[in-house]
Protein backbone atom coordinates (compact mmCIF):
# COMPACT_ATOMS: atom_id res chain seq x y z
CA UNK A 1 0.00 0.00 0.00
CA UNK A 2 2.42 2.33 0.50
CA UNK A 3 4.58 4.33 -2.18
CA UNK A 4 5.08 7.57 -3.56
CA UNK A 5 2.32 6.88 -6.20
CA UNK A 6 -0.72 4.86 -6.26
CA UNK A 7 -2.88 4.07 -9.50
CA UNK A 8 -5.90 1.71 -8.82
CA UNK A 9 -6.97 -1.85 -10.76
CA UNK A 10 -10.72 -1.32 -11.19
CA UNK A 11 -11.81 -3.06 -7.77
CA UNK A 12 -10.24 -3.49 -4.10
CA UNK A 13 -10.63 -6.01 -2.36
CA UNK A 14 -8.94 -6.00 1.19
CA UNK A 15 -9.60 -9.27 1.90
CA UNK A 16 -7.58 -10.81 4.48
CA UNK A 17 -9.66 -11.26 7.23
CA UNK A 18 -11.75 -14.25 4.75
CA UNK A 19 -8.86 -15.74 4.92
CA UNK A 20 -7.85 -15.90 8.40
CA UNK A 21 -4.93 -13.49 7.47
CA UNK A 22 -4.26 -9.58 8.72
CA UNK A 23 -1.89 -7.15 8.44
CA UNK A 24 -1.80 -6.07 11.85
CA UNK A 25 1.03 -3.91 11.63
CA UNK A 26 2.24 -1.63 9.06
CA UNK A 27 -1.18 -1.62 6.67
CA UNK A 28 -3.51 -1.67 9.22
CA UNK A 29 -2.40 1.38 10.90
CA UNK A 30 -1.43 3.27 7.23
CA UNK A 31 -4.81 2.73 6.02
CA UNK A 32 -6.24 4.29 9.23
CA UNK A 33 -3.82 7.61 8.33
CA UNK A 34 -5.27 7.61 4.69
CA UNK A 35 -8.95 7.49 5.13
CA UNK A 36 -9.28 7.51 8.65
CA UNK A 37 -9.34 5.37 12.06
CA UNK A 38 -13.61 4.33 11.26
CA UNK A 39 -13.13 4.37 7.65
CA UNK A 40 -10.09 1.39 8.16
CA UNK A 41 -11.85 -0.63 10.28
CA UNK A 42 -14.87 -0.50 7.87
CA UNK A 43 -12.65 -1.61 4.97
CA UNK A 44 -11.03 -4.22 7.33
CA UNK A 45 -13.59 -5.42 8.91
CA UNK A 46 -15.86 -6.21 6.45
CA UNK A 47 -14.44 -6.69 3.70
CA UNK A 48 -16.07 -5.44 0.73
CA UNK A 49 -15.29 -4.57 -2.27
CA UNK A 50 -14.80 -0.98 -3.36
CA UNK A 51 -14.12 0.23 -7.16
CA UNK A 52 -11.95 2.70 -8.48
CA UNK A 53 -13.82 5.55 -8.20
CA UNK A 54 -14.55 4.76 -4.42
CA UNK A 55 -10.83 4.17 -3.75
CA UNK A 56 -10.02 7.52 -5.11
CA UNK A 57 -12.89 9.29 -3.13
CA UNK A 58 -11.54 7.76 0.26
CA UNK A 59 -7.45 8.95 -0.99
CA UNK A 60 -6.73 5.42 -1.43
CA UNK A 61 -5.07 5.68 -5.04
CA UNK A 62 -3.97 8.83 -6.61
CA UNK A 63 -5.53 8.87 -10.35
CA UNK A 64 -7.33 6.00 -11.60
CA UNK A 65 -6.39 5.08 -15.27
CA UNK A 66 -7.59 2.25 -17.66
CA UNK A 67 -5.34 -0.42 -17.07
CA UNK A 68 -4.21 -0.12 -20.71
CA UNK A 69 -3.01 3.53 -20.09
CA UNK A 70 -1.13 2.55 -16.46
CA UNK A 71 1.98 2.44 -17.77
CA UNK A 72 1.90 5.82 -20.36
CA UNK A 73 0.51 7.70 -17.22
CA UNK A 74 2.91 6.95 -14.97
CA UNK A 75 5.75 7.50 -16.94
CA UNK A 76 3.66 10.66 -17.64
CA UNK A 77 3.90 11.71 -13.89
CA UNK A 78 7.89 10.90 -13.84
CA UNK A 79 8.26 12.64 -16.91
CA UNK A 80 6.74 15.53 -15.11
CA UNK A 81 8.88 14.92 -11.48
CA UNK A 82 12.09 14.75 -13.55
CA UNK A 83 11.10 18.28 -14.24
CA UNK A 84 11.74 19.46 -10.12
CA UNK A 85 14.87 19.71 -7.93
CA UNK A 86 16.12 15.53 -7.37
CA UNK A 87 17.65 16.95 -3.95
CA UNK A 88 14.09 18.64 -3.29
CA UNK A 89 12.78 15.87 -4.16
CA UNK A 90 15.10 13.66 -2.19
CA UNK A 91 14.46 15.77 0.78
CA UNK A 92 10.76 16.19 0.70
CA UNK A 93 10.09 12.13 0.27
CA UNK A 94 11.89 11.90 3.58
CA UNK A 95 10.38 14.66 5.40
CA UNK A 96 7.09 13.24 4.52
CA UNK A 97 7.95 9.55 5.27
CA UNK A 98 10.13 10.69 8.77
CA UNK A 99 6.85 10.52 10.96
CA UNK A 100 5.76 7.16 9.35
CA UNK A 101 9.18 5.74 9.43
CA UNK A 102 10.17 6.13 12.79
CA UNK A 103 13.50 6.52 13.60
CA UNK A 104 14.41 4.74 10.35
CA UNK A 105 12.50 7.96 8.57
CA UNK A 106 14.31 10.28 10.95
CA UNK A 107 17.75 8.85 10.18
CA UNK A 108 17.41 9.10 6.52
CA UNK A 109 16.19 12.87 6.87
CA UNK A 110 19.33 13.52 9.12
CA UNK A 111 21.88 11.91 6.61
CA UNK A 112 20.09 14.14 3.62
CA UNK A 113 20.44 17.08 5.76
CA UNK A 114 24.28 16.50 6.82
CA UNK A 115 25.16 15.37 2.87
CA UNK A 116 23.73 18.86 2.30
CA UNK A 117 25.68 20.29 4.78
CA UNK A 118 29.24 18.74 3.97
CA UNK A 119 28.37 20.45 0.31
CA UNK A 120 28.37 23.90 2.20
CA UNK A 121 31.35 26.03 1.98
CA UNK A 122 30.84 25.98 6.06
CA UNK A 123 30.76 22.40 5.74
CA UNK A 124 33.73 22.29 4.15
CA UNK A 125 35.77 24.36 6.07
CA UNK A 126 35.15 22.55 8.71
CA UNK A 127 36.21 19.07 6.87
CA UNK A 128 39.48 21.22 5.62
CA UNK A 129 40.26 22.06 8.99
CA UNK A 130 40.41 18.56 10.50
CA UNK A 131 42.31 17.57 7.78
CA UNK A 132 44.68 20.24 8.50
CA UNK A 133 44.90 19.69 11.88
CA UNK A 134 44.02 23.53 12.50
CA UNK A 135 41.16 25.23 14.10
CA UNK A 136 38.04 25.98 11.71
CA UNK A 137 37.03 29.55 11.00
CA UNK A 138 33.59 29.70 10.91
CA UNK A 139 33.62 33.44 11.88
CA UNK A 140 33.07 34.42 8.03
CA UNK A 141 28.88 32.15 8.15
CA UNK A 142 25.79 33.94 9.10
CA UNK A 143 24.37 32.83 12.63
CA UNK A 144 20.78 32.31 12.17
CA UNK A 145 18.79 31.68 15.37
């Protein structure tokens, strides 16, 4: 269920409980972030079948596309991300997945922001300096609060 993108078949089916199955752990709980704690246990619960349109009413998929145009649509959509900042990009996915993640999410948000960093002059000066064995002068950065 999860991913940056989600296009739809023409029915869902969330099944599981039928057959004596559940995702107890990361689906469950995602599904009740998408469409809501009542909404989730509806869809879990009962398990009924929803189509397209009703999956993209509840935020379940993003677009929902003829199965024959899938493929030309998404590639439409990373035609049009290709177009944007990939270190924007970059960043943003793991801002947005940092709360979901847990600490994994937070880790990967804190290495993007340090690789930014190091690619600072700051950042750099203060790599310089260790390798130089000197003190860094970080007298010439703006403080920000």
């Amino acid at each position: 269920m999860r991913s940056d993108y989600r296009g739809g078949k023409r029915h869902l089916r969330p099944d599981r409980a039928k057959v004596g199955s559940f995702d107890g752990g990361w689906g469950a709980s995602y599904m009740a972030r998408i469409v809501g704690q009542k909404k989730a246990r509806e869809i879990w619960f009962l398990c009924r079948q929803y189509d397209a349109q009703q999956a993209l009413d509840m935020g379940l998929v993003n677009t929902v596309v003829p199965l024959a145009d899938l493929e030309k649509e998404t590639v439409r959509w990373c035609r049009e991300m290709l177009q944007n900042s990939p270190m924007a990009l970059r960043c943003l996915k793991a801002a947005l997945n940092a709360d979901c993640d847990g600490r994994a999410g937070l880790q990967e948000l804190a290495g993007n922001a340090t690789m930014l960093f190091y690619m600072t002059e700051e950042g750099q000066e203060g790599r310089n300096a260790f390798n130089q064995k000197r003190q860094p002068d970080f007298s010439k950065f703006k403080r920000n609060p």
